[in-house]
C-alpha atoms as a PDB file:
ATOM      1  CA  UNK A   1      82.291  87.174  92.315  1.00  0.00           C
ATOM      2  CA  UNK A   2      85.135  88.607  93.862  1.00  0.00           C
ATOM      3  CA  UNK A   3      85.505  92.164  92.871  1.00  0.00           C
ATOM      4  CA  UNK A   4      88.593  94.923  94.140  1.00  0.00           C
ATOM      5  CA  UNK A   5      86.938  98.221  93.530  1.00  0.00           C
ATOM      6  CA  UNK A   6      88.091 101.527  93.998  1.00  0.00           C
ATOM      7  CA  UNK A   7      85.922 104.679  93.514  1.00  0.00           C
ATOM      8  CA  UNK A   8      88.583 107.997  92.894  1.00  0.00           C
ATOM      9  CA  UNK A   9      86.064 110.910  94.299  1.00  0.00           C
ATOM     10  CA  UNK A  10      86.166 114.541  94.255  1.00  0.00           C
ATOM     11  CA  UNK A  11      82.692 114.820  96.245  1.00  0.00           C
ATOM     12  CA  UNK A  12      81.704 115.822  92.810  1.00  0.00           C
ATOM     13  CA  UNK A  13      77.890 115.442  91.657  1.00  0.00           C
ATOM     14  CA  UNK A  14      78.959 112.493  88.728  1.00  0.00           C
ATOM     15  CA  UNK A  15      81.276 111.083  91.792  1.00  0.00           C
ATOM     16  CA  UNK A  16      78.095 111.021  94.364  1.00  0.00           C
ATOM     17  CA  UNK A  17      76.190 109.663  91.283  1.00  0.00           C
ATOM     18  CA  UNK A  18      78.702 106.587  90.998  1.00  0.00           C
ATOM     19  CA  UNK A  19      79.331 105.870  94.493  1.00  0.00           C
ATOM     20  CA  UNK A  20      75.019 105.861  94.953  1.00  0.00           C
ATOM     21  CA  UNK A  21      75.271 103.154  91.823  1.00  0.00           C
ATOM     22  CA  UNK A  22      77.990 100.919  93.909  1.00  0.00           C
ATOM     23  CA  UNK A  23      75.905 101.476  97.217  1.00  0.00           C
ATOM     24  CA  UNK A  24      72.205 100.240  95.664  1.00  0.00           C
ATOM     25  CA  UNK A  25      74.313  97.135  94.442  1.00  0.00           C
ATOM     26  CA  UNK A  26      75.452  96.621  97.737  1.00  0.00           C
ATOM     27  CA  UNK A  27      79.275  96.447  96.412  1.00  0.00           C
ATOM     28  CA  UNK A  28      81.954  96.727  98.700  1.00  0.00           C
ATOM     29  CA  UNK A  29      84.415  99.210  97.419  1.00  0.00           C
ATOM     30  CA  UNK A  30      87.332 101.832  98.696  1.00  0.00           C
ATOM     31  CA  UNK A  31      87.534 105.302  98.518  1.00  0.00           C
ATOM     32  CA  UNK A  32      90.556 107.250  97.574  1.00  0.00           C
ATOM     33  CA  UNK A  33      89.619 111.079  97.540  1.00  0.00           C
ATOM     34  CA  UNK A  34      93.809 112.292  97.316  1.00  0.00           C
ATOM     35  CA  UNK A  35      94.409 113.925  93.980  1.00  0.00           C
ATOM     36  CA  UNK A  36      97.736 113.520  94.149  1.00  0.00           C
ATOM     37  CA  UNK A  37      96.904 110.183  93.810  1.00  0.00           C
ATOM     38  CA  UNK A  38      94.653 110.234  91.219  1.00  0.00           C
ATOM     39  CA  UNK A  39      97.776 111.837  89.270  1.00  0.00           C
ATOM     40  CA  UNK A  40     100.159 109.175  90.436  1.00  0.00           C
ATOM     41  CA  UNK A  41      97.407 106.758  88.902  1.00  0.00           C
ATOM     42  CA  UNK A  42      97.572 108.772  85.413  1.00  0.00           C
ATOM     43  CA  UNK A  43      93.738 110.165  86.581  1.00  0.00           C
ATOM     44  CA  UNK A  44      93.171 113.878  85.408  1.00  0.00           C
ATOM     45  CA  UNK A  45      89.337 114.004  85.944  1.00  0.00           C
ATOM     46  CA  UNK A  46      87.184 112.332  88.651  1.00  0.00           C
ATOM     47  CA  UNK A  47      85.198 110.074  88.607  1.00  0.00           C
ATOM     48  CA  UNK A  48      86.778 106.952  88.037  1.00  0.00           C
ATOM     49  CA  UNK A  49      86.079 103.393  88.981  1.00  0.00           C
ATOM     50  CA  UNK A  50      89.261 100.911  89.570  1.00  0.00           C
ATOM     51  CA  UNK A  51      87.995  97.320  88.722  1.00  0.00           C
ATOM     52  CA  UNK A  52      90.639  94.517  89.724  1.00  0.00           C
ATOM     53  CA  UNK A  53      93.331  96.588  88.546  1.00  0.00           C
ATOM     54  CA  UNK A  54      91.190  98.353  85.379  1.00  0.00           C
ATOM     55  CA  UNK A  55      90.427 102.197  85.422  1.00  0.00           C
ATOM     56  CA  UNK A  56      87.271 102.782  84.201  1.00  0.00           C
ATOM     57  CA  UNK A  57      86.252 106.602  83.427  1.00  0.00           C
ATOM     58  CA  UNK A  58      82.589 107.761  84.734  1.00  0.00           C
ATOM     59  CA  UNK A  59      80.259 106.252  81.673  1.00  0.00           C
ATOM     60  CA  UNK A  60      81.825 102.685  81.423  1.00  0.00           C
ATOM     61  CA  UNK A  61      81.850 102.672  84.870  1.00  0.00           C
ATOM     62  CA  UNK A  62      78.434 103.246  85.375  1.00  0.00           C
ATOM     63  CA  UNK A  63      77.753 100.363  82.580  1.00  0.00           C
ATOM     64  CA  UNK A  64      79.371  98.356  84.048  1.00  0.00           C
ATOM     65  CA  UNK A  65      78.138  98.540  87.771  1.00  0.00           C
ATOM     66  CA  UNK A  66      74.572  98.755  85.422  1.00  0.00           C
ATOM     67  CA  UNK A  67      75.866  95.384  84.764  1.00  0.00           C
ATOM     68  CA  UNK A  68      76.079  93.603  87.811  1.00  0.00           C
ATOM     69  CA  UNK A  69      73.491  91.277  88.764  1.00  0.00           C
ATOM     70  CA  UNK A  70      73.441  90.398  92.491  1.00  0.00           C
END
């Protein structure tokens, strides 16, 4: 399976919560902690998971890395 994912972080405790989830399923993902580009990606509120080109807000992204079998 060949994922791009992007985790948009403010450090915050639902951000460290989502970026644990990617780490314990050993995913390979980026990390883009620059609000203003969060805006330019129409984000408002972090966390949010980019999945091949899909922005996923905090709860479907944590269903979805739930998801993952590896």
């Amino acid at each position: 399976m060949d994922l791009e994912l992007i985790l948009y972080t403010t450090d915050c405790p639902k951000c460290k919560i989502l970026e644990q989830k990617l780490k314990e399923k050993n995913l390979k993902f980026s990390i883009i902690s620059d609000v203003e580009e969060m805006k330019k990606e129409g984000i408002l509120s972090a966390p949010y998971l980019k999945v091949n080109g899909e922005l996923k807000p905090f709860y479907s992204a944590i269903t979805y890395v739930n998801s993952i079998n590896n």
